[in-house]
C-alpha atoms as a PDB file:
ATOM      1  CA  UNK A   1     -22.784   1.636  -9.106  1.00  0.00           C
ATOM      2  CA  UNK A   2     -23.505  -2.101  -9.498  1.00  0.00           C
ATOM      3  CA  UNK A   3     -22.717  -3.587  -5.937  1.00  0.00           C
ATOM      4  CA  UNK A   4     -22.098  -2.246  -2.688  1.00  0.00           C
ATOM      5  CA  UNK A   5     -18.627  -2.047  -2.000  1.00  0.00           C
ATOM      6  CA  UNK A   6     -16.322  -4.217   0.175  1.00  0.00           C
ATOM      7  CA  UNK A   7     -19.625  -5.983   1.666  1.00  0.00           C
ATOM      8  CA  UNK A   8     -19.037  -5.288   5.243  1.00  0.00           C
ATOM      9  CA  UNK A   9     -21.815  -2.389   6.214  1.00  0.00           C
ATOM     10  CA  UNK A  10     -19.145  -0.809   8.744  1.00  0.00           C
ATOM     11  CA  UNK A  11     -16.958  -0.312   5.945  1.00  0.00           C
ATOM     12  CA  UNK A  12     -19.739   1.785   4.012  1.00  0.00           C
ATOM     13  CA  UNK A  13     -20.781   3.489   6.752  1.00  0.00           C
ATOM     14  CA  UNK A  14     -19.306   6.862   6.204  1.00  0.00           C
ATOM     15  CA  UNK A  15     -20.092   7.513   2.361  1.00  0.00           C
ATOM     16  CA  UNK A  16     -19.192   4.561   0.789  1.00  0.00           C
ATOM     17  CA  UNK A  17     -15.244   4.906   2.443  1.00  0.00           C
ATOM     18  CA  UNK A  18     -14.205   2.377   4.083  1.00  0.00           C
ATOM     19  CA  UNK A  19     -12.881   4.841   7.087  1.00  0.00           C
ATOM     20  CA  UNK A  20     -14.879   6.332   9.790  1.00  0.00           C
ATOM     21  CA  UNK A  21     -12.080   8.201  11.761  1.00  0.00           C
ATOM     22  CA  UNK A  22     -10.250  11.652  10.938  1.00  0.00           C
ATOM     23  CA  UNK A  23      -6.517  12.830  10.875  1.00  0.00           C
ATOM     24  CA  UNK A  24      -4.795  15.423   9.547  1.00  0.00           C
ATOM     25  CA  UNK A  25      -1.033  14.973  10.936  1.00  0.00           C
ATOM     26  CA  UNK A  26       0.353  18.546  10.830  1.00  0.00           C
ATOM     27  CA  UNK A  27      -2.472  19.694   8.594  1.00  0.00           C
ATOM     28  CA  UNK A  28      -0.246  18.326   4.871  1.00  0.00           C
ATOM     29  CA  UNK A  29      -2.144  19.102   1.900  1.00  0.00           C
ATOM     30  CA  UNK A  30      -4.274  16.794   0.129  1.00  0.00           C
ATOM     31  CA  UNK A  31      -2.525  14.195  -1.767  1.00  0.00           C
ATOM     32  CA  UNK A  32      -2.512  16.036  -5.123  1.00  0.00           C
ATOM     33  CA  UNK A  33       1.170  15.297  -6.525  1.00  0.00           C
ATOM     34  CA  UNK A  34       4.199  13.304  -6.181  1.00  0.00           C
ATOM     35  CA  UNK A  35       5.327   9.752  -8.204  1.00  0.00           C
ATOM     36  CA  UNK A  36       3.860   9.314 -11.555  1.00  0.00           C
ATOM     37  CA  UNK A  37       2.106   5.607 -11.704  1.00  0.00           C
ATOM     38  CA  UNK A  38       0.518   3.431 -14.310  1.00  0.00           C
ATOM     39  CA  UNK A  39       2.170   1.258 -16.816  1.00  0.00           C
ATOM     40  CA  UNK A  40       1.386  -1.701 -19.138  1.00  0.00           C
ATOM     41  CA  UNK A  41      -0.294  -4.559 -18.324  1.00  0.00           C
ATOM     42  CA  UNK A  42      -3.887  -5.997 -18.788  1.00  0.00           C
ATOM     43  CA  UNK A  43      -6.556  -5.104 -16.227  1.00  0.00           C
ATOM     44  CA  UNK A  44      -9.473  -7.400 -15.778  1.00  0.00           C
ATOM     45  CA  UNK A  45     -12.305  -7.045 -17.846  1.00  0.00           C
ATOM     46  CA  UNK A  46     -13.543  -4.699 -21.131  1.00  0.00           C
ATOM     47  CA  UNK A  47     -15.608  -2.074 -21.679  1.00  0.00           C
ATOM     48  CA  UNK A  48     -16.198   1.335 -20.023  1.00  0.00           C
ATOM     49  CA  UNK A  49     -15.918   1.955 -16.209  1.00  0.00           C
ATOM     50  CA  UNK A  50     -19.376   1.620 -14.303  1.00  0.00           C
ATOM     51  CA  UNK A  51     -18.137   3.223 -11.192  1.00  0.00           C
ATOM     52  CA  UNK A  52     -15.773   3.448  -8.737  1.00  0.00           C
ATOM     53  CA  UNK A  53     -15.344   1.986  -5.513  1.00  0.00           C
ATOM     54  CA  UNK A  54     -12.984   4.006  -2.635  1.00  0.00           C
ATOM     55  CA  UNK A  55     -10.514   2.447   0.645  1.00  0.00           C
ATOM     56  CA  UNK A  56      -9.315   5.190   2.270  1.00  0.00           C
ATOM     57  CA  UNK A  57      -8.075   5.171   6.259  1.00  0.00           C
ATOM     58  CA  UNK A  58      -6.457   8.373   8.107  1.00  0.00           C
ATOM     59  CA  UNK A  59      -6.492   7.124  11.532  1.00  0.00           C
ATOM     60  CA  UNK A  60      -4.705   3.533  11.149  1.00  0.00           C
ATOM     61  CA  UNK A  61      -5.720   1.789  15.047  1.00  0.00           C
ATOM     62  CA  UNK A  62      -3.794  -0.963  15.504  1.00  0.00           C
ATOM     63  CA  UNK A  63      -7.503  -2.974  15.903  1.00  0.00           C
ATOM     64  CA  UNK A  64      -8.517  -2.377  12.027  1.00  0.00           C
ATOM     65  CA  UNK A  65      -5.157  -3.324  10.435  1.00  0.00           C
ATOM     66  CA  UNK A  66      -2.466  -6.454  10.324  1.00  0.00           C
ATOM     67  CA  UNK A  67       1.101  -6.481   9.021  1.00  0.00           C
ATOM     68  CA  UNK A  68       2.999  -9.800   7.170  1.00  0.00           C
ATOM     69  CA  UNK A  69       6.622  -9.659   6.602  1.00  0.00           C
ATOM     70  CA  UNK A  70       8.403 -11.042   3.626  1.00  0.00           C
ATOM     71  CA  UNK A  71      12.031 -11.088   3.898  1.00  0.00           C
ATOM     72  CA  UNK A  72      14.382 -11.736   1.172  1.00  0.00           C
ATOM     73  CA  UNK A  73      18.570 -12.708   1.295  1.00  0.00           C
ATOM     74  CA  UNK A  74      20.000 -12.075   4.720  1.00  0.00           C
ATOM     75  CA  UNK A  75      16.322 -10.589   5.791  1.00  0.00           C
ATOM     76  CA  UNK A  76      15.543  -8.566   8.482  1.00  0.00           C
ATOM     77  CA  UNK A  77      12.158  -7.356  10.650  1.00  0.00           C
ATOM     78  CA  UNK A  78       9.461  -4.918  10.121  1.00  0.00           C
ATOM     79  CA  UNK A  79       5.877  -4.484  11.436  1.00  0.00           C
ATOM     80  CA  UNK A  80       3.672  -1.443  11.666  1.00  0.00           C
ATOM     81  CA  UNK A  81       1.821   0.720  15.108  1.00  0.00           C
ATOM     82  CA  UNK A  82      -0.606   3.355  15.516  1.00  0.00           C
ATOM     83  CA  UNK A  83       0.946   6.693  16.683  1.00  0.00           C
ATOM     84  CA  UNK A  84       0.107  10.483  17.214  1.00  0.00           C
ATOM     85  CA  UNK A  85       2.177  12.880  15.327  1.00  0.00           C
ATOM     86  CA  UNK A  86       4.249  14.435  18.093  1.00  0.00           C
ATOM     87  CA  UNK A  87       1.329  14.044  19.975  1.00  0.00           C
ATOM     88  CA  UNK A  88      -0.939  15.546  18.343  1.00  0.00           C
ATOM     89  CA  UNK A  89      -4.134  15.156  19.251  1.00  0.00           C
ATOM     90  CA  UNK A  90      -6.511  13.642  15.722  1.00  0.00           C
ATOM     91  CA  UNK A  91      -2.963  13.529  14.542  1.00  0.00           C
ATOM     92  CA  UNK A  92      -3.299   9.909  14.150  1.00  0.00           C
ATOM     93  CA  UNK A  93      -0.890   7.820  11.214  1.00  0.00           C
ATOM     94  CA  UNK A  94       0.832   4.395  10.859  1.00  0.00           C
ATOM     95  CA  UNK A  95       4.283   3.756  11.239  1.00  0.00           C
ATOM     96  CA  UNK A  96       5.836   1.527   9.863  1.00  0.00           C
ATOM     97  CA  UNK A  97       9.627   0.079  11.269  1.00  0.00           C
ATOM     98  CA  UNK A  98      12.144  -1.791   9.108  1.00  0.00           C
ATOM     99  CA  UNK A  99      15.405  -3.134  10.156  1.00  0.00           C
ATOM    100  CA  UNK A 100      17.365  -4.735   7.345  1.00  0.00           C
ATOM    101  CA  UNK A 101      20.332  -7.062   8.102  1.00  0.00           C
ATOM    102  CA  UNK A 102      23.799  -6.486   6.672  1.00  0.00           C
ATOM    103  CA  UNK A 103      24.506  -8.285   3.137  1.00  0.00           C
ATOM    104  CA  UNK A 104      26.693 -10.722   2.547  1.00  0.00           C
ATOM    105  CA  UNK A 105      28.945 -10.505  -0.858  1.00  0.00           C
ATOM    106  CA  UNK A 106      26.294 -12.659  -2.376  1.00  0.00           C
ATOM    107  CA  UNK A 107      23.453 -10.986  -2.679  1.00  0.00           C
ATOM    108  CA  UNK A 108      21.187  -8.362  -1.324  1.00  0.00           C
ATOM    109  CA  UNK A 109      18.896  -7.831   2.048  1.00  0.00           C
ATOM    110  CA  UNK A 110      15.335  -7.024   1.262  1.00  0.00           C
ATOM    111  CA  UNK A 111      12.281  -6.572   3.685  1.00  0.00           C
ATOM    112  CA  UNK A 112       8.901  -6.189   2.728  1.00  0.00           C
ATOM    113  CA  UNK A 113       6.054  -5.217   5.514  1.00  0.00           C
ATOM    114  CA  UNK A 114       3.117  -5.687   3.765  1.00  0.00           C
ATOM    115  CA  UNK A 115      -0.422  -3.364   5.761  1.00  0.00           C
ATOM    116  CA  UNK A 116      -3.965  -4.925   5.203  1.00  0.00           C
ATOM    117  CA  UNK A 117      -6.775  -3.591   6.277  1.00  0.00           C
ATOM    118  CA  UNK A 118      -9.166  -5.926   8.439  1.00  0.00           C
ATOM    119  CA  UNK A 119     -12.532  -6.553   7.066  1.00  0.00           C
ATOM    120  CA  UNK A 120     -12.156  -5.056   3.470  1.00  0.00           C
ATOM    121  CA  UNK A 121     -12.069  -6.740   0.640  1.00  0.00           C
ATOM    122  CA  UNK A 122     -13.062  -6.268  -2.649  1.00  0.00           C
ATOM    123  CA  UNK A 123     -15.000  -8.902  -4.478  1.00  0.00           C
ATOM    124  CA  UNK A 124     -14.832  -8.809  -8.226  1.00  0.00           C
ATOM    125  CA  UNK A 125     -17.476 -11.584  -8.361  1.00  0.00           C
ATOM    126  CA  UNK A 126     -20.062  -9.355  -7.204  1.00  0.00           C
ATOM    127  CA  UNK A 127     -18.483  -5.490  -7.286  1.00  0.00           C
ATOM    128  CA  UNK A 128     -17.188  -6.205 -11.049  1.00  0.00           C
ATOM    129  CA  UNK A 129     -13.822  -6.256 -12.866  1.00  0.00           C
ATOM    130  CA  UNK A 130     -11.301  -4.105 -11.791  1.00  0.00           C
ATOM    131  CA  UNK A 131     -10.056  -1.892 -14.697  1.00  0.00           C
ATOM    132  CA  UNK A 132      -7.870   0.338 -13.486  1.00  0.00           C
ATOM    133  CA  UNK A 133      -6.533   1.596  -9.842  1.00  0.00           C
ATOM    134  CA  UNK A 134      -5.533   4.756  -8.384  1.00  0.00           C
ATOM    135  CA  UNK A 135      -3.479   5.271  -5.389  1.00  0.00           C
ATOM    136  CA  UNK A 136      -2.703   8.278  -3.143  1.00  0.00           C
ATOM    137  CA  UNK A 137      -0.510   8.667   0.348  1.00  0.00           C
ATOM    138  CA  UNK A 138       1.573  11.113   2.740  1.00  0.00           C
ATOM    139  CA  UNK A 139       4.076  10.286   3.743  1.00  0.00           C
ATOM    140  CA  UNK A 140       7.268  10.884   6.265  1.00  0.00           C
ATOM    141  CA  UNK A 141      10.825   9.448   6.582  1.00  0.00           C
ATOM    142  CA  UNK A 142      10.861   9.575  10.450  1.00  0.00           C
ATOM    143  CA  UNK A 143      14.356   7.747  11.134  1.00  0.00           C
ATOM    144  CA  UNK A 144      17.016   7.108   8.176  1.00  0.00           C
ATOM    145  CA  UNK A 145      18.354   8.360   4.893  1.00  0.00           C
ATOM    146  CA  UNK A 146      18.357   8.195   1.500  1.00  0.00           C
ATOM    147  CA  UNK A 147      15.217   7.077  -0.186  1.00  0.00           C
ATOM    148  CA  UNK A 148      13.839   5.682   2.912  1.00  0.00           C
ATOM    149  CA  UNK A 149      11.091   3.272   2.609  1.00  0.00           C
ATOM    150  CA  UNK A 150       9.998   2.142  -0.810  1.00  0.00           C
ATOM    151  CA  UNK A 151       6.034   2.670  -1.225  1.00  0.00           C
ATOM    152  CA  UNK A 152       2.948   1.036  -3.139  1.00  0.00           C
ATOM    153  CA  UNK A 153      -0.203  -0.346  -3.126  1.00  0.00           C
ATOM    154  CA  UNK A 154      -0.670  -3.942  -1.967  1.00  0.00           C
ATOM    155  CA  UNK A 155      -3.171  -6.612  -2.490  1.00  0.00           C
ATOM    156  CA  UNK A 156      -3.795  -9.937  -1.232  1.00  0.00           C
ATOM    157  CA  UNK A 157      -5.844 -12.773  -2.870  1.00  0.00           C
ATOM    158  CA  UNK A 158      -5.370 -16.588  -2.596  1.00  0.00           C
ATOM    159  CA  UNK A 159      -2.805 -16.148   0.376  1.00  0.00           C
ATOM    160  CA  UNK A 160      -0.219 -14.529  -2.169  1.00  0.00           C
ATOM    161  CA  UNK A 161       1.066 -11.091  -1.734  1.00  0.00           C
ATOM    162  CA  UNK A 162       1.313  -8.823  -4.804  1.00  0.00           C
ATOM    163  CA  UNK A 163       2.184  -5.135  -5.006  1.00  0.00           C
ATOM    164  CA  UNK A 164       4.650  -2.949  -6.978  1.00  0.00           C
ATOM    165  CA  UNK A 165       8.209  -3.195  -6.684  1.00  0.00           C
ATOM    166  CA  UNK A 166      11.221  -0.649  -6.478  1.00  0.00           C
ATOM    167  CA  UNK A 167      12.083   0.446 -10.184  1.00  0.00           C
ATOM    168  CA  UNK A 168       8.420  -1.258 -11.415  1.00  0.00           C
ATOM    169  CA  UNK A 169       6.047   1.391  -9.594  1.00  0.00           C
ATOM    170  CA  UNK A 170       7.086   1.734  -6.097  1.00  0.00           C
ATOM    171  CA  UNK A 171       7.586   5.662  -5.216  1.00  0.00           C
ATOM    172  CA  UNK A 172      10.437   6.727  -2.369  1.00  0.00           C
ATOM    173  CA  UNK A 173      10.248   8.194   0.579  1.00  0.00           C
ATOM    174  CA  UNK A 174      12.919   9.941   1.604  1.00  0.00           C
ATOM    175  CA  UNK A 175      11.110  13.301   2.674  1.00  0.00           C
ATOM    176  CA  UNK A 176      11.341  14.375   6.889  1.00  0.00           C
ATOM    177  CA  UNK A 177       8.565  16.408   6.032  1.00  0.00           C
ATOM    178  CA  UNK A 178       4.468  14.704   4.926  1.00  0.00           C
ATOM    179  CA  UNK A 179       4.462  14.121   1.623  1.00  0.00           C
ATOM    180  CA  UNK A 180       1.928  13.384  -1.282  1.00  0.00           C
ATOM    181  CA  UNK A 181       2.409  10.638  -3.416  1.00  0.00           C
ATOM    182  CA  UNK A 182      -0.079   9.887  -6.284  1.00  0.00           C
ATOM    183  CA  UNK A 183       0.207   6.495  -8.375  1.00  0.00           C
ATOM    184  CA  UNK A 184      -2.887   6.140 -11.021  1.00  0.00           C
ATOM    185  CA  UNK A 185      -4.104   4.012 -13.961  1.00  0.00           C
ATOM    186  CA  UNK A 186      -2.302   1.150 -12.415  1.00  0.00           C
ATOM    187  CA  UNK A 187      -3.902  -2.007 -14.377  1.00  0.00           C
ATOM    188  CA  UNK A 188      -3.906  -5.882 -12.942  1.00  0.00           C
ATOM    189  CA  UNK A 189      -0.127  -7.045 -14.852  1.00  0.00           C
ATOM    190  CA  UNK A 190       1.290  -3.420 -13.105  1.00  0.00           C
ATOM    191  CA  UNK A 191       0.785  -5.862 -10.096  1.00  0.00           C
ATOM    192  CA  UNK A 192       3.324  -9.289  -8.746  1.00  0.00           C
ATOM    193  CA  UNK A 193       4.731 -11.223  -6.435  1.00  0.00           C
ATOM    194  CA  UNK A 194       8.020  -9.886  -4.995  1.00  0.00           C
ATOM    195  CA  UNK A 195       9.318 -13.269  -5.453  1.00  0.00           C
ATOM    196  CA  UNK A 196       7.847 -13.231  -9.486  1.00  0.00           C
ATOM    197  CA  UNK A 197       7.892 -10.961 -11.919  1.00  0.00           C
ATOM    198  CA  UNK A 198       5.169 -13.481 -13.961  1.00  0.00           C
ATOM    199  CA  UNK A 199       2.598 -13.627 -11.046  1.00  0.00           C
ATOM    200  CA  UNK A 200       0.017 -11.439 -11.505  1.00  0.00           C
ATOM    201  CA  UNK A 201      -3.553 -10.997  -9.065  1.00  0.00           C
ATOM    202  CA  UNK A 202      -6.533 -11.577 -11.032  1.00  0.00           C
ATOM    203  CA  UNK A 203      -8.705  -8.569 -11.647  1.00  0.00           C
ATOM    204  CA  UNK A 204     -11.183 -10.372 -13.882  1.00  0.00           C
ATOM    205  CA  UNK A 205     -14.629 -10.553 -13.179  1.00  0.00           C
ATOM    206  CA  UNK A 206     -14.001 -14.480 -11.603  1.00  0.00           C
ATOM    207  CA  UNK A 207     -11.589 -13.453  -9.379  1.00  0.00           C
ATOM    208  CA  UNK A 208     -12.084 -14.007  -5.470  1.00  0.00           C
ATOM    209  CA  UNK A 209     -11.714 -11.591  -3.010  1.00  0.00           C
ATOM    210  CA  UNK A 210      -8.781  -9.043  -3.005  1.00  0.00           C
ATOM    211  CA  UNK A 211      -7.692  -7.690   0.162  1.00  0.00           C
ATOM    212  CA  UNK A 212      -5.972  -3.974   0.095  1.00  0.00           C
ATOM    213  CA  UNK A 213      -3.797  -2.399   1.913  1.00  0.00           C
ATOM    214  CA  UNK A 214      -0.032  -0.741   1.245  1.00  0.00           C
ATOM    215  CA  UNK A 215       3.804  -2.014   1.456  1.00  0.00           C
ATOM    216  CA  UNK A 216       7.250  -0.996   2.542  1.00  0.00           C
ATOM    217  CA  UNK A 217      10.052  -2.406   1.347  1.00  0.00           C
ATOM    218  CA  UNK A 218      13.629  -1.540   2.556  1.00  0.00           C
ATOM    219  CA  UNK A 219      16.809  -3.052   1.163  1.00  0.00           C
ATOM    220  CA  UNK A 220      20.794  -3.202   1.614  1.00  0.00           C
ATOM    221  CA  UNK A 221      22.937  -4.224  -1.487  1.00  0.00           C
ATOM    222  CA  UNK A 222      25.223  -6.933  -1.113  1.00  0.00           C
ATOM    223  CA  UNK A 223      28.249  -5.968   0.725  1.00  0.00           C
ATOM    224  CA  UNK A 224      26.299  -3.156   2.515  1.00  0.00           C
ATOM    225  CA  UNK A 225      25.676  -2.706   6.276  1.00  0.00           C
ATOM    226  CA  UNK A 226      22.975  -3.110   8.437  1.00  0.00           C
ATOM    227  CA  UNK A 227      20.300  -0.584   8.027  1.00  0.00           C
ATOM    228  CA  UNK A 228      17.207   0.653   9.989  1.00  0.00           C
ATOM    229  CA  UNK A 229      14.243   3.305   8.591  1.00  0.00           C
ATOM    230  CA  UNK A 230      11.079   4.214  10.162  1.00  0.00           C
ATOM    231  CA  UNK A 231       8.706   5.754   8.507  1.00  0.00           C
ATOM    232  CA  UNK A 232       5.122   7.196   8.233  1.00  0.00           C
ATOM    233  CA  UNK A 233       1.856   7.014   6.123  1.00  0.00           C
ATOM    234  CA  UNK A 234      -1.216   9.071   6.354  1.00  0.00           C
ATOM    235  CA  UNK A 235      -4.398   9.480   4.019  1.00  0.00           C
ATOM    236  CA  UNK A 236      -4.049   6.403   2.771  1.00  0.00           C
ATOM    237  CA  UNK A 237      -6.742   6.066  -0.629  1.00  0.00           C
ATOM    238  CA  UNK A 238      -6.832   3.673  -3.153  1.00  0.00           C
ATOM    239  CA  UNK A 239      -9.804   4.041  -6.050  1.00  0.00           C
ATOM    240  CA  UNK A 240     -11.104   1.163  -8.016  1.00  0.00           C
ATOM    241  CA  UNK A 241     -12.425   1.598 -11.704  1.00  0.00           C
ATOM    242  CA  UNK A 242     -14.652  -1.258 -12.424  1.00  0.00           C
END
């Protein structure tokens, strides 16, 4: 594996993970199933894979990770906390609240709470060209209904936030019970803005640092009420084929 991963020696410390801490909320299965990912688009690079490179996090302490909030029409607020499944102790996950505003005739209500994880980065300078991504999660609809909190991987580079959307990749979660979801073969174009459909990270071998981390995105459609879904994510992994 050309490289050491995400740069940071903390980050490698346990096996070349970038998570030192265990949790096992309610003991769910390892992610093994769920929402089928992938789709078109050009990853960065050619040529065969020369290794992967693995984020994962299970414990989620408020100290390793920071939340930014896109809203979208008549908005809303989100952010994210470290909690114990009732208690539990090791039980540890992320939860993530949303509280979308009513919608006006006009349009819809959209908030997106994008999760990064502080200190890890991926550098395709030095750790190569991403070709292709996996992604894996539990998850729980803790307060709400329907499909509860839309899901993905997210990435930051450059100060712009891209991830997949609802419809283009993003899985539900509407289960009140933890959940696997698996995305994989996710390629660089499978990536955008929320704002953009056109605006793509860069995967390529010059591309600066990416940092990773997850979204939830919660919406109303215009003319709908007020709305408010918490939810939870554990055994959070995200693989890199470079």
């Amino acid at each position: 594996m050309r490289g050491i991963l995400f740069r940071l020696a903390v980050l490698l410390a346990c096996v070349v993970a970038m998570s030192c801490g265990g949790s096992d909320p309610t003991s769910p299965d390892p992610p093994t199933g769920g929402s089928p990912g992938g789709g078109s688009g050009g990853g960065g690079g050619g040529g065969g894979s020369r290794g992967t490179a693995v984020a994962t996090e299970n414990v989620f302490d408020d100290s390793q990770w920071e939340a930014e909030v896109q809203t979208f029409g008549a908005g809303g607020t989100g952010g994210g906390s470290h909690v114990r499944f009732n208690g539990q102790e090791g039980a540890d996950y992320r939860r993530i609240n949303i509280s979308v505003n009513g919608a006006g005739s006009g349009s819809a209500s959209q908030v997106a709470v994008f999760s990064f994880k502080r200190g890890t980065g991926y550098f395709p300078t030095s750790d190569g060209a991403i070709l292709t991504i996996d992604y894996s999660e539990d998850s729980i609809l803790l307060t709400g209904s329907g499909n509860g909190q839309y899901s993905a991987p997210a990435f930051r580079q450059n100060g712009k936030l891209y991830t997949l959307i609802p419809g283009g990749g993003a899985f539900p979660t509407p289960d009140r019970v933890w959940t696997p979801h698996t995305l994989t073969g996710l390629r660089q174009n499978d990536f955008r803005t929320i704002a953009s459909p056109s605006d793509h990270p860069d995967f390529s071998a010059t591309g600066s640092r990416i940092d990773v981390g997850f979204v939830r995105i919660a919406s109303v459609p215009a003319g709908g009420g007020a709305d408010n879904l918490v939810g939870g994510i554990d055994n959070w992994r995200i693989t890199f084929y470079r």
